[in-house]
Protein backbone atom coordinates (compact mmCIF):
# COMPACT_ATOMS: atom_id res chain seq x y z
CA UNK A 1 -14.10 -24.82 49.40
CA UNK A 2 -11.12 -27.64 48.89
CA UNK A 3 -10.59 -30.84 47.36
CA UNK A 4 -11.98 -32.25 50.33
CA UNK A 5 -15.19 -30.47 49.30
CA UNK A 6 -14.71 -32.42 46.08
CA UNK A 7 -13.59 -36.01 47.83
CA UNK A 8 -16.90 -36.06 50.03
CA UNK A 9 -19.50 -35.12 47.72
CA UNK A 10 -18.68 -38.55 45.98
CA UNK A 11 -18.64 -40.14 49.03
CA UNK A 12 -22.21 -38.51 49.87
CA UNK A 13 -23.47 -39.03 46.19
CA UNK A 14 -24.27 -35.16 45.90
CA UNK A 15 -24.39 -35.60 41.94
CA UNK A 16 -26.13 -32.04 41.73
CA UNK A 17 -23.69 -30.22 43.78
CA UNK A 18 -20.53 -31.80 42.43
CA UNK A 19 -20.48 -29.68 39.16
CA UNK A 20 -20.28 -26.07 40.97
CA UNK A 21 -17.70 -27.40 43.30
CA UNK A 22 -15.56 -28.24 40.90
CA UNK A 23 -15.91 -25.10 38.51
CA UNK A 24 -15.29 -23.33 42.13
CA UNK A 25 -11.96 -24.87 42.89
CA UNK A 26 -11.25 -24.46 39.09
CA UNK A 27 -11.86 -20.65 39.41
CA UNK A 28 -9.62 -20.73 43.21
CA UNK A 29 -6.75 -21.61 40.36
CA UNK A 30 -6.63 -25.53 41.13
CA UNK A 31 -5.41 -27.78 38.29
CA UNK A 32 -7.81 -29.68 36.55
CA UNK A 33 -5.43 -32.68 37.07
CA UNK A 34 -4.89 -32.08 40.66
CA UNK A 35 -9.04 -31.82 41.18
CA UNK A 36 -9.33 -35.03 38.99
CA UNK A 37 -7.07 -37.23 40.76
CA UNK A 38 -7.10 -36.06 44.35
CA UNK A 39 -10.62 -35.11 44.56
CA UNK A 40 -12.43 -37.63 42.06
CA UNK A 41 -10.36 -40.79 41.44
CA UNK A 42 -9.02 -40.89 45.11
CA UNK A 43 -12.61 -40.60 46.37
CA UNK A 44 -13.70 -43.80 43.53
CA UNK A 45 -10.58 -45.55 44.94
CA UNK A 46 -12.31 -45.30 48.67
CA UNK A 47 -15.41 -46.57 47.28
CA UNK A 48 -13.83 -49.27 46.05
CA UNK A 49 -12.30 -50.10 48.86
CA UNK A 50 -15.56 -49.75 51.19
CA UNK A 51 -16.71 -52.20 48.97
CA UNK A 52 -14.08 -54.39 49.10
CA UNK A 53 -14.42 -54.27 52.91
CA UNK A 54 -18.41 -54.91 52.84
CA UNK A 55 -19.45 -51.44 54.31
CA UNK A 56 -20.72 -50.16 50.32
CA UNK A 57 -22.94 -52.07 48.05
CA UNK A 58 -23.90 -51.80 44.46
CA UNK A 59 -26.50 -49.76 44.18
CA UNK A 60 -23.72 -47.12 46.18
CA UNK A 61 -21.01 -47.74 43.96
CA UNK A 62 -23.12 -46.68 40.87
CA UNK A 63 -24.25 -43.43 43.11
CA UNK A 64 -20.92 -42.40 43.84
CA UNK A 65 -19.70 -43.24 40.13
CA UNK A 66 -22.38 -41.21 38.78
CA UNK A 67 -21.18 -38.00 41.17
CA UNK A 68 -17.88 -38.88 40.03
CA UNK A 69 -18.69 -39.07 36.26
CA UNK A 70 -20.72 -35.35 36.74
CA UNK A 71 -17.55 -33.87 38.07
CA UNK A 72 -15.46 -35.37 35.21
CA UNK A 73 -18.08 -33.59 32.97
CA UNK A 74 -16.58 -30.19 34.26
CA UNK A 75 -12.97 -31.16 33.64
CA UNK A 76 -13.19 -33.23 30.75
CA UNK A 77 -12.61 -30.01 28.17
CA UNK A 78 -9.84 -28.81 29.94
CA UNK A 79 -7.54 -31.97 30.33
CA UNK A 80 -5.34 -32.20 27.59
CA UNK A 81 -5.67 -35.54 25.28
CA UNK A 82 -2.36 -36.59 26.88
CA UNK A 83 -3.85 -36.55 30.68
CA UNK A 84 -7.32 -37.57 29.70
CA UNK A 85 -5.91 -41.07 27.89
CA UNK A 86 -2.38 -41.38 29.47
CA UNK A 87 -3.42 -44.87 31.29
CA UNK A 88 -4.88 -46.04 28.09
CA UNK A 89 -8.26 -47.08 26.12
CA UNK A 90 -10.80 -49.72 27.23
CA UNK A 91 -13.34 -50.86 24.52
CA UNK A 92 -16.28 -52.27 26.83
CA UNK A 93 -19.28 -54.39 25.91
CA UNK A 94 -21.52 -56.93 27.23
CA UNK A 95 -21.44 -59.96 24.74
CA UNK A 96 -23.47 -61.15 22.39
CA UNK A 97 -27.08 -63.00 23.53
CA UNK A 98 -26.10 -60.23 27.15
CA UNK A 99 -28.74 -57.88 27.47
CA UNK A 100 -27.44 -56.88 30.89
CA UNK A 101 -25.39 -53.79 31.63
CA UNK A 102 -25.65 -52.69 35.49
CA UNK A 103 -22.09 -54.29 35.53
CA UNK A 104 -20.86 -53.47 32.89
CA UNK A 105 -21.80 -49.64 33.23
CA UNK A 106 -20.42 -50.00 36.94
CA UNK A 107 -16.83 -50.97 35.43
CA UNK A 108 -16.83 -48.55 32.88
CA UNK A 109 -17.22 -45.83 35.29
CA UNK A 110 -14.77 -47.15 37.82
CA UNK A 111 -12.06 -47.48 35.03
CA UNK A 112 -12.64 -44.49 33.41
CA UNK A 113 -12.61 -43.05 36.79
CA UNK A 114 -9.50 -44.76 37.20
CA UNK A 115 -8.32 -42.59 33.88
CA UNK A 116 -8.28 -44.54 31.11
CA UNK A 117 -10.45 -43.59 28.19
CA UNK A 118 -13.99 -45.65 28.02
CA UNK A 119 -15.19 -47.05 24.23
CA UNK A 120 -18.44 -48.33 25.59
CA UNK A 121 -20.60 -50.70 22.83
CA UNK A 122 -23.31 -51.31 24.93
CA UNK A 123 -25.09 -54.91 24.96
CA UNK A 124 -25.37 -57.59 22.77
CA UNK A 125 -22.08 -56.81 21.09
CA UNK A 126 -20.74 -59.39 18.80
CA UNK A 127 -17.41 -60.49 17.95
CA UNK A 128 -16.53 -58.66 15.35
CA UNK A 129 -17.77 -55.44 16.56
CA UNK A 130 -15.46 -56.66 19.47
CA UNK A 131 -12.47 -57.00 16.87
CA UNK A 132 -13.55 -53.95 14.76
CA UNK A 133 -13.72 -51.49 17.85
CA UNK A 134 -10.10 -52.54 19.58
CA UNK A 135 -8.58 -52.05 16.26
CA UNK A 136 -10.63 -48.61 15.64
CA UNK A 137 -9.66 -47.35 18.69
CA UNK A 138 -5.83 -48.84 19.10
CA UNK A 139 -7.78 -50.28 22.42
CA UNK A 140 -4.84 -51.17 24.87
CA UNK A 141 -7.75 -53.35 26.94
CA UNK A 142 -11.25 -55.41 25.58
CA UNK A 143 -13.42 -55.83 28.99
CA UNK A 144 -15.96 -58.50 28.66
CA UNK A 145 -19.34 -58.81 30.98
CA UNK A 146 -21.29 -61.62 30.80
CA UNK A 147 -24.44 -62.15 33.06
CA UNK A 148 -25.73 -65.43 31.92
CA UNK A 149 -24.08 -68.99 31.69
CA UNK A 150 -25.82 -69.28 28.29
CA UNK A 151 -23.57 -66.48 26.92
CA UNK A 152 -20.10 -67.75 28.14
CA UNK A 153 -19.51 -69.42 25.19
CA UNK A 154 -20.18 -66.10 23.15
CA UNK A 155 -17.32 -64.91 25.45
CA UNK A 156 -14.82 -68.09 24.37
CA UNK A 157 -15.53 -67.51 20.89
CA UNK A 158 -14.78 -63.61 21.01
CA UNK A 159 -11.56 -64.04 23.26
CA UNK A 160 -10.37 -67.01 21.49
CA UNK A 161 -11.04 -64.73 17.81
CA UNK A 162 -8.80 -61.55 19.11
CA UNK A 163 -6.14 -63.67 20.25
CA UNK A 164 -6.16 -65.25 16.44
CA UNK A 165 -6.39 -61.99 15.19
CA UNK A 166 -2.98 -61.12 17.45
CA UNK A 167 -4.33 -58.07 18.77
CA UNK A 168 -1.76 -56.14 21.12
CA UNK A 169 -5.37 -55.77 23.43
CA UNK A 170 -5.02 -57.10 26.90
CA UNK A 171 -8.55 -59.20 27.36
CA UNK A 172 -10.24 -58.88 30.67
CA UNK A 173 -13.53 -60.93 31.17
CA UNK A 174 -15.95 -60.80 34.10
CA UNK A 175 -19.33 -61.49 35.25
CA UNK A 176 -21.69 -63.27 37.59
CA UNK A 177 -21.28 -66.75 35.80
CA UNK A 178 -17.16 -66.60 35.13
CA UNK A 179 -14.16 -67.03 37.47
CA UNK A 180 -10.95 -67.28 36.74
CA UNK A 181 -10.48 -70.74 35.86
CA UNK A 182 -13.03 -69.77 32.88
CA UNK A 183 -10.54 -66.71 31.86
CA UNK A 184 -7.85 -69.28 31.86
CA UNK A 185 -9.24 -71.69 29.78
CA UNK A 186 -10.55 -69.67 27.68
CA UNK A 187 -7.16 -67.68 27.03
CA UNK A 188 -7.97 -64.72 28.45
CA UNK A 189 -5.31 -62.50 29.92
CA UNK A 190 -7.20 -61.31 33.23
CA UNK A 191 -10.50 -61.46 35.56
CA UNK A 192 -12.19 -59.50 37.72
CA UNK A 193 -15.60 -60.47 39.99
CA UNK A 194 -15.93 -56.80 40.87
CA UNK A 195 -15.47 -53.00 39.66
CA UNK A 196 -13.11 -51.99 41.06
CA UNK A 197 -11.09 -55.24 40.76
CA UNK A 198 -11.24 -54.29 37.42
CA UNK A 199 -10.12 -50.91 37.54
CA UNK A 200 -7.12 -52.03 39.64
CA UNK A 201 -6.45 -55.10 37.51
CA UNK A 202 -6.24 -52.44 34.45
CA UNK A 203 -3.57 -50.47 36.72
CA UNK A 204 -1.27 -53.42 37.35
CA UNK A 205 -0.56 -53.80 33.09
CA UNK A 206 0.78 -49.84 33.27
């Protein structure tokens, strides 16, 4: 048993197996930080780049997050506060009118794989919940999904209200409908069309 062990089983999406492999390497006297980032996040980080390159697709991405996230089940007690959050916290939601969350849920595991702690508000969310959870949370990022060109302008108003509310929080917005000319206009301070886009956009403000 190794990290490799560890690495591959997200690759292969062997959710059921990941837990005991990682409670095995624990017992062999591994780190729990050295399991989480060489084993885990480094395996996320080549699914991100598969995708990236066109050789993984969606519905893979989630697999492999999902085997990631029942890994980081195991370790999760025994990281100290200062490891588990050292990159940060990420307040997540899709916006208000957004019923859709495949994304959304697919970013939230990427970043959190990524290490950065995950505040996830689920659909729907609206602006002040938006407001109310960065400042709840001392969020360091607000990610934004919106599916539908109908709710981009749910996504101007919330952006445009933290920036008035001069929030430290670093706005990200994404989705099907919104580029990055949208992000600009709207006064955002980043954009991402994929996962892990986002989780390496997230990396470049730490």
């Amino acid at each position: 048993m190794s990290l490799d062990d560890i690495y591959f089983s997200v690759l292969d999406f062997n959710e059921d197996g990941i837990g005991d492999l990682v409670r095995g390497e624990l017992e062999a006297g591994t780190a729990p930080s050295e399991i989480l980032n060489e084993g885990l996040v480094a395996a996320l980080e080549e699914v991100g780049r598969c995708f990236s390159e066109g050789t993984m697709f969606v519905p893979d991405m989630l697999m492999a997050a999902d085997t990631m996230k029942a890994g980081l089940e195991v370790l999760r007690p025994l990281l100290t506060g200062e490891a588990a959050t050292a990159k940060g916290t990420v307040v997540i939601g899709s916006v208000r009118g957004d019923m859709h969350d495949i994304g959304k849920n697919l970013v939230g595991m990427m970043v959190e794989g990524a290490g950065f702690k995950v505040v996830d508000l689920g659909v729907n969310v609206d602006t002040n919940t938006f407001i109310s959870a960065a400042g709840d949370n001392n969020a360091d990022f607000v990610l934004m999904s919106a599916l539908l060109t109908t709710t981009m302008a749910a996504m101007k108003t919330t952006v445009e209200a933290i920036k008035a509310e001069r929030l430290s929080t670093k706005v990200i917005v994404g989705g099907a409908p919104v580029n990055a000319e949208f992000a600009k206009a709207v006064g955002a301070d980043g954009y991402s069309d994929d996962a892990p886009g986002a989780a390496a956009l997230l990396g470049t403000f730490v």
